[in-house]
PDB file of N, CA and C in Angstrom:
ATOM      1  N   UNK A   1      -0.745 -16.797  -1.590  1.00  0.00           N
ATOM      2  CA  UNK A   1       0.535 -16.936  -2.259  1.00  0.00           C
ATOM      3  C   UNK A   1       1.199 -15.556  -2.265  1.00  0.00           C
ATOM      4  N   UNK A   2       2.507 -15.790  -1.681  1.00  0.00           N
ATOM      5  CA  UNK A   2       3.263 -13.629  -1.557  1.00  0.00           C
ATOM      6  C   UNK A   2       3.582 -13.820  -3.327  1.00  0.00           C
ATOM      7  N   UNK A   3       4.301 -12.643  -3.470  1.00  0.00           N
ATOM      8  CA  UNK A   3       4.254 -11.694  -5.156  1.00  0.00           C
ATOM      9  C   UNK A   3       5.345 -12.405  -5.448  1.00  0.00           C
ATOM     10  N   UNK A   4       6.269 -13.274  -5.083  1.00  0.00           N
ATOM     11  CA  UNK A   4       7.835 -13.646  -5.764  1.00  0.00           C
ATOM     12  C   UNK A   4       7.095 -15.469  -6.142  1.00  0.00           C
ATOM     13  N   UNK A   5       6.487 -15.732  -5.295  1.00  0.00           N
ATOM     14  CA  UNK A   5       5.952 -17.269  -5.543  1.00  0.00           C
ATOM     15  C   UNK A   5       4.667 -17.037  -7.125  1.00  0.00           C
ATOM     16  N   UNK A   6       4.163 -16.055  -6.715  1.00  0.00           N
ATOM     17  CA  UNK A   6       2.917 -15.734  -8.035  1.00  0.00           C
ATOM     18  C   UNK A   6       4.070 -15.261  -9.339  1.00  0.00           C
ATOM     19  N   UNK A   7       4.587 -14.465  -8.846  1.00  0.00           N
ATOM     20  CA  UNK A   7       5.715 -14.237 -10.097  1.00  0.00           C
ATOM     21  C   UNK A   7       6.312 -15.519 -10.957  1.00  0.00           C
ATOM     22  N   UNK A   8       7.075 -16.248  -9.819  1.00  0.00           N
ATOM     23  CA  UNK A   8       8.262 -17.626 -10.242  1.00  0.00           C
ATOM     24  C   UNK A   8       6.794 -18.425 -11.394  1.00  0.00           C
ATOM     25  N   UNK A   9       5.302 -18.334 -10.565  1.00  0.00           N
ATOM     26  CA  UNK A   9       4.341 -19.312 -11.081  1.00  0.00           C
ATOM     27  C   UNK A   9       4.351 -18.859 -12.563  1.00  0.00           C
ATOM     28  N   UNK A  10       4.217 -17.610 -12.066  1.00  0.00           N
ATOM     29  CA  UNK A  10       3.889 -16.687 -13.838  1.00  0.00           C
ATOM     30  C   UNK A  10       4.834 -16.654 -15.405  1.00  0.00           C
ATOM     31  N   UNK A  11       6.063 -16.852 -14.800  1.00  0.00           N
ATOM     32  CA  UNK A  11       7.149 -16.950 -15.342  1.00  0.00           C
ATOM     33  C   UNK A  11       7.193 -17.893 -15.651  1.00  0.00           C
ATOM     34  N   UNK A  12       6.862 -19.188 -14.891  1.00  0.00           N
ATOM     35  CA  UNK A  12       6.666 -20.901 -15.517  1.00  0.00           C
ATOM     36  C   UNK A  12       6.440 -21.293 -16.451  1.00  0.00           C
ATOM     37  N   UNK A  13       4.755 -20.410 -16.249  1.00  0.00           N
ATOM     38  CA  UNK A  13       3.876 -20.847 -17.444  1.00  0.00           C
ATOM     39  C   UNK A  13       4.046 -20.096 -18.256  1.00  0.00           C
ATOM     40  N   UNK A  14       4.456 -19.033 -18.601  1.00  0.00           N
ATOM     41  CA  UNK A  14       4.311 -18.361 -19.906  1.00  0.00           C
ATOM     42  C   UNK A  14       6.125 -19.030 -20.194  1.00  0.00           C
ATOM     43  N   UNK A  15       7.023 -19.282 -19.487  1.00  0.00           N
ATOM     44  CA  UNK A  15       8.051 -20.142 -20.557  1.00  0.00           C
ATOM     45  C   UNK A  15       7.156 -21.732 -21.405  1.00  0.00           C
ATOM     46  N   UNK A  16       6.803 -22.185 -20.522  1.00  0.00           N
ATOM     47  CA  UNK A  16       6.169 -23.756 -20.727  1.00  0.00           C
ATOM     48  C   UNK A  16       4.628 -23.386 -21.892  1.00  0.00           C
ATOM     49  N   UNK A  17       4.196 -22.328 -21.823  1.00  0.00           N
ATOM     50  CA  UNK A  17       2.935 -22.105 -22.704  1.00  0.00           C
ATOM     51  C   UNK A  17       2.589 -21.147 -23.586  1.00  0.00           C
ATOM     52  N   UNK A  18       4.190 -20.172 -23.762  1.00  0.00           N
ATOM     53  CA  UNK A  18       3.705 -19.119 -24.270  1.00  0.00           C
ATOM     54  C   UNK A  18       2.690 -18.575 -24.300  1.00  0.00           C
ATOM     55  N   UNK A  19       1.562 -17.677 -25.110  1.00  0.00           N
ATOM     56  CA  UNK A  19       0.670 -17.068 -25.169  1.00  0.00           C
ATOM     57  C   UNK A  19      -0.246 -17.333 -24.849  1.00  0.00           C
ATOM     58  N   UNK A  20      -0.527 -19.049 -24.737  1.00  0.00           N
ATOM     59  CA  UNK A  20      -1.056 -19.736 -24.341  1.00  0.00           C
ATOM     60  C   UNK A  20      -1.292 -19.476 -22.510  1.00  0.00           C
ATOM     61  N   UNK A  21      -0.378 -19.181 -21.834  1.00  0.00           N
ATOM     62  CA  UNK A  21      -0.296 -19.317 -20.241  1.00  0.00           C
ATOM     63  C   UNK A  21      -1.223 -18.434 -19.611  1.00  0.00           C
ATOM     64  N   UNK A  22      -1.600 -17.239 -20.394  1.00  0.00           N
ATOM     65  CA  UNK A  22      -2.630 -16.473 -19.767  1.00  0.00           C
ATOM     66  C   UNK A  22      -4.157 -17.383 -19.735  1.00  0.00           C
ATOM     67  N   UNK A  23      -4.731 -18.071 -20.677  1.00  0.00           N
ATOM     68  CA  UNK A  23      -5.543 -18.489 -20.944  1.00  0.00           C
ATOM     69  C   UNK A  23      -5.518 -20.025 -19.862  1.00  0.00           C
ATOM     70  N   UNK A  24      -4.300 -20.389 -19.509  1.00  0.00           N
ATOM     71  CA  UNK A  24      -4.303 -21.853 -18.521  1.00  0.00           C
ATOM     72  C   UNK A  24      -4.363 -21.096 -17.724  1.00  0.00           C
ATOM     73  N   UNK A  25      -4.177 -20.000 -16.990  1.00  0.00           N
ATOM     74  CA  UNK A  25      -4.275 -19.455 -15.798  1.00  0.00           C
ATOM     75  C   UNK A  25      -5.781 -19.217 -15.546  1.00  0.00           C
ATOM     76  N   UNK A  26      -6.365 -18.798 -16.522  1.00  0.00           N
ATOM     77  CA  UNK A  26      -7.868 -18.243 -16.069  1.00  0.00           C
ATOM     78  C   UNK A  26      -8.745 -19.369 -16.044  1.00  0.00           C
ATOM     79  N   UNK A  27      -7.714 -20.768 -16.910  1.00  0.00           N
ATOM     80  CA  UNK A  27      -8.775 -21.729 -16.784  1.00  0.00           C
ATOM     81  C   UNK A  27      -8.754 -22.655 -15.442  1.00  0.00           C
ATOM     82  N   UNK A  28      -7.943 -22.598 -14.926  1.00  0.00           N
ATOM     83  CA  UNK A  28      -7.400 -22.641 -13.752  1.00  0.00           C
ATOM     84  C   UNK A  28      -7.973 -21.846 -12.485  1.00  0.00           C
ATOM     85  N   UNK A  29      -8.235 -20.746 -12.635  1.00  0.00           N
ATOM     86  CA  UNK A  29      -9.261 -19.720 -12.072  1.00  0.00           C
ATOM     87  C   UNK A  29     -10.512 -19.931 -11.609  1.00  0.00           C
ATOM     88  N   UNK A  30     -10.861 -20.663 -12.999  1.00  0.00           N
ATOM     89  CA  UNK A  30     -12.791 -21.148 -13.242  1.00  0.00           C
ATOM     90  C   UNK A  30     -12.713 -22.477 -12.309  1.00  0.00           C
ATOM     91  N   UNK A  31     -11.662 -23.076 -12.833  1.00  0.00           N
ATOM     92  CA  UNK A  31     -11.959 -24.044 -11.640  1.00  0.00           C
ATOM     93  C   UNK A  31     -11.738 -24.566 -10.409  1.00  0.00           C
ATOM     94  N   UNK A  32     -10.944 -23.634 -10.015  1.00  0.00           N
ATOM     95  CA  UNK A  32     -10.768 -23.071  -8.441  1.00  0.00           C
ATOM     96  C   UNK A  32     -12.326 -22.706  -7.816  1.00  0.00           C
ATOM     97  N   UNK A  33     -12.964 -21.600  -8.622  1.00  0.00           N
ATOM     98  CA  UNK A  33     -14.154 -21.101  -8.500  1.00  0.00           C
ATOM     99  C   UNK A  33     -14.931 -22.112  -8.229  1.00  0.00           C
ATOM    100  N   UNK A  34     -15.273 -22.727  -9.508  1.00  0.00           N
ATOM    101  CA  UNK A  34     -16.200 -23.785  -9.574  1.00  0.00           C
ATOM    102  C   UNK A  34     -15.655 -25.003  -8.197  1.00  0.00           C
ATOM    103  N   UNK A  35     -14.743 -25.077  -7.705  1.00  0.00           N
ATOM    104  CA  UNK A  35     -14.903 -26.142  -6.541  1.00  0.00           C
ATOM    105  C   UNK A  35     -14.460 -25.527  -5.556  1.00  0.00           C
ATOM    106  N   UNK A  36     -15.433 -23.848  -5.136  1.00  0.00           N
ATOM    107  CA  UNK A  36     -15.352 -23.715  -4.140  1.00  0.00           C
ATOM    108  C   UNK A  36     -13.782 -23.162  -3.290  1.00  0.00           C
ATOM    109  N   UNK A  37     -13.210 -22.813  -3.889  1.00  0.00           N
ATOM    110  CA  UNK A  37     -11.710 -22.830  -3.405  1.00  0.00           C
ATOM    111  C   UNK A  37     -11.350 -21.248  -3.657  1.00  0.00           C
ATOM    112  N   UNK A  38     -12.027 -20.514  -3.134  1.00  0.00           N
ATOM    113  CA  UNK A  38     -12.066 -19.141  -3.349  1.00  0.00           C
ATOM    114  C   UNK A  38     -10.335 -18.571  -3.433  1.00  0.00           C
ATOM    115  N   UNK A  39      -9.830 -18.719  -2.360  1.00  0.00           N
ATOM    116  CA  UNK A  39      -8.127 -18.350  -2.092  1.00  0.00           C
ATOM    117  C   UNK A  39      -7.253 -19.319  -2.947  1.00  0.00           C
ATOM    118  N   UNK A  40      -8.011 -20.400  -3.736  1.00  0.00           N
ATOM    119  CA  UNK A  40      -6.505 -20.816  -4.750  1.00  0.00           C
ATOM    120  C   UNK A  40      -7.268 -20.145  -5.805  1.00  0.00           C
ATOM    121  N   UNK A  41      -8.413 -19.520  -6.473  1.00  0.00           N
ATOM    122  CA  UNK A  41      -9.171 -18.815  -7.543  1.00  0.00           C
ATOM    123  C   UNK A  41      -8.157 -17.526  -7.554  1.00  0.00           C
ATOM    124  N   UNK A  42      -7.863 -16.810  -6.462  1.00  0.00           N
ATOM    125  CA  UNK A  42      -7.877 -15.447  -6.367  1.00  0.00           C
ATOM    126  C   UNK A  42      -5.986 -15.869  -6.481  1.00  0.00           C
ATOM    127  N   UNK A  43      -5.567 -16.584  -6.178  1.00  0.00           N
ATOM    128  CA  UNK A  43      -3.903 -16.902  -6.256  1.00  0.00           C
ATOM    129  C   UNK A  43      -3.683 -16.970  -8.267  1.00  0.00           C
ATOM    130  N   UNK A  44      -4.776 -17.683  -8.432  1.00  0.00           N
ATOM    131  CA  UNK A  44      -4.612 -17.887 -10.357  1.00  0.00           C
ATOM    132  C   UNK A  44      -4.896 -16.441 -10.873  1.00  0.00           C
ATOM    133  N   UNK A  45      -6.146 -15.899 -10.173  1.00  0.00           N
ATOM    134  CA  UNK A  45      -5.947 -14.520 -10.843  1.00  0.00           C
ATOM    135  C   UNK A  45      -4.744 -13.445 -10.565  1.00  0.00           C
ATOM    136  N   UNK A  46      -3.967 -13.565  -9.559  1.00  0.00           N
ATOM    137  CA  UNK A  46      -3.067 -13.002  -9.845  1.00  0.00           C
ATOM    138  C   UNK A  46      -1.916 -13.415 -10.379  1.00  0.00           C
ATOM    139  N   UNK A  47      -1.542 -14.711 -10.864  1.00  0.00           N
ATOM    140  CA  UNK A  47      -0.822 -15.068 -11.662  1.00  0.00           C
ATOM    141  C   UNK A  47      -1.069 -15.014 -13.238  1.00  0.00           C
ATOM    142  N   UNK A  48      -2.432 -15.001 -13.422  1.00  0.00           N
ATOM    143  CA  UNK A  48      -2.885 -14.234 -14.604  1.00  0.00           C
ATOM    144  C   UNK A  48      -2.433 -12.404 -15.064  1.00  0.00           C
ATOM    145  N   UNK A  49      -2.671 -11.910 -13.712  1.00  0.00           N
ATOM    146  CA  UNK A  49      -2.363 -11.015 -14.244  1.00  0.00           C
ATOM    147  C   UNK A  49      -0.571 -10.412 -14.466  1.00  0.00           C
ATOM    148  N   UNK A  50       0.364 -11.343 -13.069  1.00  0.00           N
ATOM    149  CA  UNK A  50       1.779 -11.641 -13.837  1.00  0.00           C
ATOM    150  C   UNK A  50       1.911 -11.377 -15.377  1.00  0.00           C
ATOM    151  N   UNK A  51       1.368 -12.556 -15.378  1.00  0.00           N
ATOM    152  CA  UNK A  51       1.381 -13.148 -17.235  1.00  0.00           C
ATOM    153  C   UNK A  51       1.004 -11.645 -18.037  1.00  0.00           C
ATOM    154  N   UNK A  52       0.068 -10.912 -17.377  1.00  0.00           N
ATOM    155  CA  UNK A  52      -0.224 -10.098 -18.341  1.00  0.00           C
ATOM    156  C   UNK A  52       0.770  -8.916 -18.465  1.00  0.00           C
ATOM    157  N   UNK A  53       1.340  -9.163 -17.382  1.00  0.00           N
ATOM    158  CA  UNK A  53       2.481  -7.859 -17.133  1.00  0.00           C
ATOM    159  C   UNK A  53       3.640  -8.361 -18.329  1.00  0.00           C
ATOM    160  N   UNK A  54       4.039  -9.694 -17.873  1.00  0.00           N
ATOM    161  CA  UNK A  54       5.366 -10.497 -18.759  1.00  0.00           C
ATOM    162  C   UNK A  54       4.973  -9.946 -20.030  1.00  0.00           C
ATOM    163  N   UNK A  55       3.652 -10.563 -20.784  1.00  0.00           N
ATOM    164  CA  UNK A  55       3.616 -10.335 -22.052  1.00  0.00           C
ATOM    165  C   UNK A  55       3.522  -8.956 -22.734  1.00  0.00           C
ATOM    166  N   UNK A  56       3.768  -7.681 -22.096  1.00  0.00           N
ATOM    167  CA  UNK A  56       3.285  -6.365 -22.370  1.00  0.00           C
ATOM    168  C   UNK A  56       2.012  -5.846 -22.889  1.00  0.00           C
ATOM    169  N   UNK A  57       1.965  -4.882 -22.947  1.00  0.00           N
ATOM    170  CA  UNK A  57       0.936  -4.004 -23.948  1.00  0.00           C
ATOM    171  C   UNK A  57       0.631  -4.733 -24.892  1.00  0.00           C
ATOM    172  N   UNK A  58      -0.235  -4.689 -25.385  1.00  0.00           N
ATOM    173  CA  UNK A  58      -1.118  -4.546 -26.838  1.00  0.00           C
ATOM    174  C   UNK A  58      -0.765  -6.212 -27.201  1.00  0.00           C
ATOM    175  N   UNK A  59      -0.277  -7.127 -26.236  1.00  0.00           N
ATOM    176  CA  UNK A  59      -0.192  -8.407 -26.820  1.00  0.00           C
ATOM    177  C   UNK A  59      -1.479  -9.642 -26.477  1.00  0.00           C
ATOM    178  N   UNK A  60      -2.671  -8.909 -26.773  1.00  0.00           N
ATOM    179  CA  UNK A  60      -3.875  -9.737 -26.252  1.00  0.00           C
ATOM    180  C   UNK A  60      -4.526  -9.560 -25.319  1.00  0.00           C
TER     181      UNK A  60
END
């Protein structure tokens, strides 16, 4: 996934989940992992870390 598609993703979920969106992302992550799907795992972790950029510093 390029950085404007992981972004638009990141931006989604933290409108649709607030604080919440970091935590659907990683769970999302685990289960990429868990079925084997290494390149959609590693696409959630960087939309996780989007999210972590959106929400700033010191917010969790």
């Amino acid at each position: 996934m390029d950085a404007l598609k992981t972004a638009e993703y990141a931006r989604a979920l933290y409108t649709a989940h607030g604080d919440r969106a970091e935590a659907e992302a990683a769970q999302k992550m685990r289960e990429s992992q868990a079925a084997g799907n290494q390149q959609e795992a590693q696409d959630w972790k960087a939309v996780r870390s989007a999210i972590r950029q959106i929400r700033g510093p010191n917010q969790g």
